[in-house]
Protein backbone atom coordinates (compact mmCIF):
# COMPACT_ATOMS: atom_id res chain seq x y z
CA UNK A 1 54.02 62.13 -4.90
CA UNK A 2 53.14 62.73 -8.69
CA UNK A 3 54.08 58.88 -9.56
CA UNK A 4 52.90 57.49 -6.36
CA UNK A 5 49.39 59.06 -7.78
CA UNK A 6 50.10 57.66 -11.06
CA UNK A 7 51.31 54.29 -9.54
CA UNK A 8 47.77 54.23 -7.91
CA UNK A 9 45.80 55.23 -10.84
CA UNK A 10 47.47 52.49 -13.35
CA UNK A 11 46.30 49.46 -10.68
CA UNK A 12 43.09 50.68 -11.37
CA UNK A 13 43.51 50.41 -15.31
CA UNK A 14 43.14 46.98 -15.94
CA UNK A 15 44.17 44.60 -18.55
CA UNK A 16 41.61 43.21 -20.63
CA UNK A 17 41.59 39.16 -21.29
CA UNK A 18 38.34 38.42 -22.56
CA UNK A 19 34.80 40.54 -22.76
CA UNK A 20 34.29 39.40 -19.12
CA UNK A 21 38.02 38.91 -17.95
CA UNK A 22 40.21 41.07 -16.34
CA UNK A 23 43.57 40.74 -14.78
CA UNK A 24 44.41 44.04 -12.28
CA UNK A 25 48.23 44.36 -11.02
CA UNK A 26 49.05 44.56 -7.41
CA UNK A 27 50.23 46.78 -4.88
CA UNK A 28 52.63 45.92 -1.82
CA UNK A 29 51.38 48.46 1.31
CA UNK A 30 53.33 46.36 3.87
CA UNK A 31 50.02 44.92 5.26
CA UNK A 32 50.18 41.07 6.19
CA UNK A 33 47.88 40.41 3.34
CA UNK A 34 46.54 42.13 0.12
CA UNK A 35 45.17 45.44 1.17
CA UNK A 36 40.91 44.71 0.69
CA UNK A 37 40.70 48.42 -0.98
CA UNK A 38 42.70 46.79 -3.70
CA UNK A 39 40.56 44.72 -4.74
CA UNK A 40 37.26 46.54 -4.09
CA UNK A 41 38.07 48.96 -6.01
CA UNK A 42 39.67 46.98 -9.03
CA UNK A 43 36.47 44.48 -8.68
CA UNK A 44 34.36 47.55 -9.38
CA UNK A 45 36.62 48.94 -12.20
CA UNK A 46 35.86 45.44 -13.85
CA UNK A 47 32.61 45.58 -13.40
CA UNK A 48 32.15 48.90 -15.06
CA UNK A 49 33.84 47.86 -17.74
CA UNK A 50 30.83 45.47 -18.79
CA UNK A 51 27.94 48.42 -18.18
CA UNK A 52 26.94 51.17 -20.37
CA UNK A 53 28.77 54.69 -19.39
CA UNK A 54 25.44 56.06 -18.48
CA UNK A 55 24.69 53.86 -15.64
CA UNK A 56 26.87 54.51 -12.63
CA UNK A 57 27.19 51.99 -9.66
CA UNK A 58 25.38 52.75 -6.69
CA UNK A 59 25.98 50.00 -4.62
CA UNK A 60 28.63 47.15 -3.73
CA UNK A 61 28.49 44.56 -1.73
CA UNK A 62 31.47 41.78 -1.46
CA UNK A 63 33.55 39.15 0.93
CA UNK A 64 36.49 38.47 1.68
CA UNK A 65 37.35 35.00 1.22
CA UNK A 66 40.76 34.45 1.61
CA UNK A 67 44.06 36.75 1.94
CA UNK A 68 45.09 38.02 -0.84
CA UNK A 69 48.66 38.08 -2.23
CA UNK A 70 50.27 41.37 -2.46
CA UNK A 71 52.85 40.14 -5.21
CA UNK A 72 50.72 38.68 -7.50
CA UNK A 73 47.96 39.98 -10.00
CA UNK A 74 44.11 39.41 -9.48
CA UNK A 75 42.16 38.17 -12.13
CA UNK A 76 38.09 39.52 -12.17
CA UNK A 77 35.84 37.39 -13.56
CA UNK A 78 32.38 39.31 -14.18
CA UNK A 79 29.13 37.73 -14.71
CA UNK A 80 26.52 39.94 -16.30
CA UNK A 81 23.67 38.66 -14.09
CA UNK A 82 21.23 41.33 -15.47
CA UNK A 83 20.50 43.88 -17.65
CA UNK A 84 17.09 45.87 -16.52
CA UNK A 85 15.15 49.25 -17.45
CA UNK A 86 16.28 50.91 -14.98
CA UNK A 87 19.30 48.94 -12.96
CA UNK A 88 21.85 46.62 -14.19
CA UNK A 89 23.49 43.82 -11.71
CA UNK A 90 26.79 42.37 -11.89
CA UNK A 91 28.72 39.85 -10.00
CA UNK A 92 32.57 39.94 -10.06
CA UNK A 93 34.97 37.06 -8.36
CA UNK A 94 38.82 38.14 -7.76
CA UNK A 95 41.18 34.66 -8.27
CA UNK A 96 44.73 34.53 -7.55
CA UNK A 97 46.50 30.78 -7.85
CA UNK A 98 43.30 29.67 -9.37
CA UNK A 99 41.11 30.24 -6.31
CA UNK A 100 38.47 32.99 -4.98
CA UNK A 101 40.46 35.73 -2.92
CA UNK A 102 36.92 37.76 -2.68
CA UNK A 103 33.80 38.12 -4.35
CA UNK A 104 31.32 40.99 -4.99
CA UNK A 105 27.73 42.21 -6.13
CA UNK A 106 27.61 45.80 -8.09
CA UNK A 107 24.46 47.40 -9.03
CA UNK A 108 24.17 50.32 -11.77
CA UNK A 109 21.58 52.47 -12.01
CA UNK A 110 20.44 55.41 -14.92
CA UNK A 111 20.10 58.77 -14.20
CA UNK A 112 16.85 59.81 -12.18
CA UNK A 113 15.03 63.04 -10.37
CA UNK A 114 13.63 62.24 -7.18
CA UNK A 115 12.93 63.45 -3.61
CA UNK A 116 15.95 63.89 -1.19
CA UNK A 117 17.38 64.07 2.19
CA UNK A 118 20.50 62.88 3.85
CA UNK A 119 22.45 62.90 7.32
CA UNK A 120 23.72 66.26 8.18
CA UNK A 121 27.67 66.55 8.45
CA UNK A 122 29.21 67.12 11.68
CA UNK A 123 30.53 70.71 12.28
CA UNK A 124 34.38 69.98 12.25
CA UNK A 125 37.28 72.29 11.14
CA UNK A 126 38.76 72.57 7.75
CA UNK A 127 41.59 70.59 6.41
CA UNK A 128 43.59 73.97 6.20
CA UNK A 129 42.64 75.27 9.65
CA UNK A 130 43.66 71.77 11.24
CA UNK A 131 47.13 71.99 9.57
CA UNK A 132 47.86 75.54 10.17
CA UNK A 133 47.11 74.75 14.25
CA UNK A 134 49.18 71.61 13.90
CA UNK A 135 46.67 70.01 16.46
CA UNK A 136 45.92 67.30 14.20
CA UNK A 137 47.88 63.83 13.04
CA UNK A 138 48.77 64.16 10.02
CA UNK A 139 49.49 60.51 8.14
CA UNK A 140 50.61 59.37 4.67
CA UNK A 141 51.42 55.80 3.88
CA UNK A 142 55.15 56.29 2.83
CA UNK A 143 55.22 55.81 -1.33
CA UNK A 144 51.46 56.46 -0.96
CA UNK A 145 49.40 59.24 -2.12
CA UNK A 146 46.91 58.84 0.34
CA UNK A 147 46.96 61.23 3.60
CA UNK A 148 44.70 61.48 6.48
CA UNK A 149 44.03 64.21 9.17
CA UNK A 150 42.69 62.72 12.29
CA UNK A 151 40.41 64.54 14.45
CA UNK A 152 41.86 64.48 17.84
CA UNK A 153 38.96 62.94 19.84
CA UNK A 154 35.39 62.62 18.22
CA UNK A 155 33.43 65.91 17.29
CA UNK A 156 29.95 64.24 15.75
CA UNK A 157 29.20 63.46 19.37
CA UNK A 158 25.83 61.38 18.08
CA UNK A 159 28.90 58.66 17.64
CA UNK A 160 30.09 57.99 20.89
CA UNK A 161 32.18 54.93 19.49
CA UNK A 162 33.64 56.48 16.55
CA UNK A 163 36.47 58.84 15.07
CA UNK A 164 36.27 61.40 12.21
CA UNK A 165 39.10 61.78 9.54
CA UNK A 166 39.42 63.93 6.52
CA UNK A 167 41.17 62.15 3.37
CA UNK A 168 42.61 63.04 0.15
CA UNK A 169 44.52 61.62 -2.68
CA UNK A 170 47.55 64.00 -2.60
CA UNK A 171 48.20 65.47 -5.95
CA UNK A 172 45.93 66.34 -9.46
CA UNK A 173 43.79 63.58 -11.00
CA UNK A 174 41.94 64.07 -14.38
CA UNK A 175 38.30 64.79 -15.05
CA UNK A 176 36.88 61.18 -15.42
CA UNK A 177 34.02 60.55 -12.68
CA UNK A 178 34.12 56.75 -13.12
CA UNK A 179 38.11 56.33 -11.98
CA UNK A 180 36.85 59.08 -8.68
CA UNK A 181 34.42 55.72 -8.49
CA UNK A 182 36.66 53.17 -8.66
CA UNK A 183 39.24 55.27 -6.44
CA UNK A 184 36.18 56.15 -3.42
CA UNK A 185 35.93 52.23 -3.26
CA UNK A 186 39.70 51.38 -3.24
CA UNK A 187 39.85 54.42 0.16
CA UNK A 188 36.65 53.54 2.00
CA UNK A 189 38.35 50.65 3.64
CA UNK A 190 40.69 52.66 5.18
CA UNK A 191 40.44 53.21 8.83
CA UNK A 192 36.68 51.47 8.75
CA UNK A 193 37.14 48.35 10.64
CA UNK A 194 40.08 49.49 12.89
CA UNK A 195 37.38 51.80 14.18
CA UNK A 196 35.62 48.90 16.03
CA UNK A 197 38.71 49.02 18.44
CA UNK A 198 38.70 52.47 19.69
CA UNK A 199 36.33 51.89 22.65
CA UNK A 200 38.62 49.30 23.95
CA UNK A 201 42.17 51.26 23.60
CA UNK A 202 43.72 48.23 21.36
CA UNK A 203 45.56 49.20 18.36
CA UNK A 204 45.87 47.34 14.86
CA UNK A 205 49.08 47.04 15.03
CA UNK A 206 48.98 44.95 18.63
CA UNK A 207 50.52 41.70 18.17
CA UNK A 208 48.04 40.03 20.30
CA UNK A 209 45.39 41.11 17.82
CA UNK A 210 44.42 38.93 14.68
CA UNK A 211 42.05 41.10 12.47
CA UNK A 212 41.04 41.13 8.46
CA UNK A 213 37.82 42.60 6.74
CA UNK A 214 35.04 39.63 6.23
CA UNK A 215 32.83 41.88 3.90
CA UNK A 216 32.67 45.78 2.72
CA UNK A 217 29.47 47.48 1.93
CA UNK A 218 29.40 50.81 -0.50
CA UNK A 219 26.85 52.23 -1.19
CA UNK A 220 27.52 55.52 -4.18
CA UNK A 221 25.28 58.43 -3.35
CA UNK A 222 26.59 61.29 -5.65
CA UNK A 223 30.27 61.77 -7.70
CA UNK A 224 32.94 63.47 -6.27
CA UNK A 225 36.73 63.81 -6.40
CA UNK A 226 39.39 61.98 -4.16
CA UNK A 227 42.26 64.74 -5.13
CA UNK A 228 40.09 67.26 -2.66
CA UNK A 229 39.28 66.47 0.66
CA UNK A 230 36.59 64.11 1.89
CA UNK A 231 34.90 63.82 5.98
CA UNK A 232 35.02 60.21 7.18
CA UNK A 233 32.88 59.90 9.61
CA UNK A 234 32.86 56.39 11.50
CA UNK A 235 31.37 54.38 14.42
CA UNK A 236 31.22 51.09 15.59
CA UNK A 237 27.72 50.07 17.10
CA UNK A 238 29.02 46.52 17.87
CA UNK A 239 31.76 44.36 18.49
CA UNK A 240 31.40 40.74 20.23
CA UNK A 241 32.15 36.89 19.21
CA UNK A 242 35.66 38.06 17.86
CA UNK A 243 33.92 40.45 15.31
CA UNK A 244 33.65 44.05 14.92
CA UNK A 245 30.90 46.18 13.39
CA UNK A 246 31.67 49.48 11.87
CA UNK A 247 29.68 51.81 9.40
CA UNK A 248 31.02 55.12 7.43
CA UNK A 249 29.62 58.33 6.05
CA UNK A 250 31.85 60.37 3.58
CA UNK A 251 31.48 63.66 3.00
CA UNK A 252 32.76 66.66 0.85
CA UNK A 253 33.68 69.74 2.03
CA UNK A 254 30.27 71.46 1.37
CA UNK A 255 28.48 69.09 3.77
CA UNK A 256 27.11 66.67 0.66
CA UNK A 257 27.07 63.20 1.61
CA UNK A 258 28.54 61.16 -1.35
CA UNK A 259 28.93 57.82 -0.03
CA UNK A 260 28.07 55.21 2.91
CA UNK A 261 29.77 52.34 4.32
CA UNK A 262 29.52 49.17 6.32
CA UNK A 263 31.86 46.60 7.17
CA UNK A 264 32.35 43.67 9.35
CA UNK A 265 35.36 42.03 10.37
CA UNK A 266 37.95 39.28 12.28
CA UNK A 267 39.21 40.97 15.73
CA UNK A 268 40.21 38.33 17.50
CA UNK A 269 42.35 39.57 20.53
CA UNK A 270 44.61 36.66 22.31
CA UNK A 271 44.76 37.84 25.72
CA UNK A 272 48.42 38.01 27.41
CA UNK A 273 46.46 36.47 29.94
């Protein structure tokens, strides 16, 4: 599991072309297209790589253009689109075969002390006590260092239409906050859209079912680690017109909320029918 870590880490360590040019390898995960965490979080390593260290991204917003190419490398183009008191703004397109595969806004932000509040976590077991009972699924993505422990049924009952997961990158990573960044934004679109099915019993793997992320929303609350575990906890308000609608909350274990998500996306079911 060790190299798979390492494997995971290096696609996030990009090559440098030019002060604004950056080509990222890729990573086959036996999806039908480029996995979209890929290139989220590789879009946001680029971008970081044009900002001073003391800024940290707080937000990302991108779409998905086209699929992506699981066998070929990404190249990030950044534009430096501003550079403020207080925030800085960059724009990042991914190309593969000379066109836009996806393209993204990330906004920075310097260290401030301010008034607080956030969403209270739901009350859910630990990681530990869910493995010892063995009433949870446990999944890994085989070659993968990610893992996920589903919560049979849905415990934050204020999300009727969603599912709660905890997640970890399996395995020690070092001390750097920014690659934890980068890392948070290659997981979050994990299990996010495929959550906008659970109300209807259909699973992503259906063959009746066409579906692929249109955008991905992350917005960076606080810094935290991805070789611990983390609370995802998801619903879907909406789904209609062949679209779903699905937002995230991510949690650590001591009920901080560290990051929020949103994402829309393709689910276009052909009826046997």
């Amino acid at each position: 599991m060790a190299d798979a870590l390492n494997t995971l880490v290096n696609l996030l360590e990009l090559e440098t072309l030019e002060d604004t040019l950056f080509r990222g390898q890729s990573q086959d995960l036996g999806f039908p297209q480029l996995y979209g965490g890929q290139v989220l979080g590789q879009a946001l390593a680029a971008a970081s790589r044009t900002v001073p260290d003391e800024r940290r991204p707080h937000s990302q917003h991108g779409y998905f253009l086209r699929p992506g190419d699981p066998h070929r490398p990404v190249v990030y183009q950044v534009d430096t689109i501003r550079d403020g008191g207080s925030f800085t703004t960059r724009r990042v397109t991914a190309i593969q075969k000379g066109r836009p595969i996806f393209f993204c806004s990330a906004s920075f932000q310097s260290h401030e002390t301010s008034f607080s509040h956030q969403r209270a976590m739901p009350d859910v077991p630990s990681p530990e006590a869910l493995i010892e009972s063995g009433d949870v699924k446990h999944a890994r993505f085989p070659g993968h260092p990610i893992e996920f422990l589903h919560l049979k049924g849905n415990p934050d009952q204020a999300i009727p239409t969603g599912q709660c997961l905890w997640f970890r990158l399996a395995g020690s990573l070092p001390n750097d906050a920014a690659l934890h960044r980068h890392l948070l934004s290659y997981a979050s679109d994990f299990n996010l859209l495929t959550t906008s099915l659970v109300p209807h019993g259909i699973r992503y793997t259906d063959p009746q079912l066409r579906i692929a992320s249109l955008d991905h929303t992350l917005w960076l609350h606080e810094d935290t680690r991805l070789d611990d575990w983390l609370l995802y906890v998801i619903d879907s308000p909406w789904a209609g017109g062949a679209r779903g609608l699905a937002r995230g909350h991510i949690y650590q274990r001591d009920g901080r909320l560290v990051a929020s998500t949103a994402q829309e996306g393709l689910t276009r079911y052909q009826s046997a029918d």
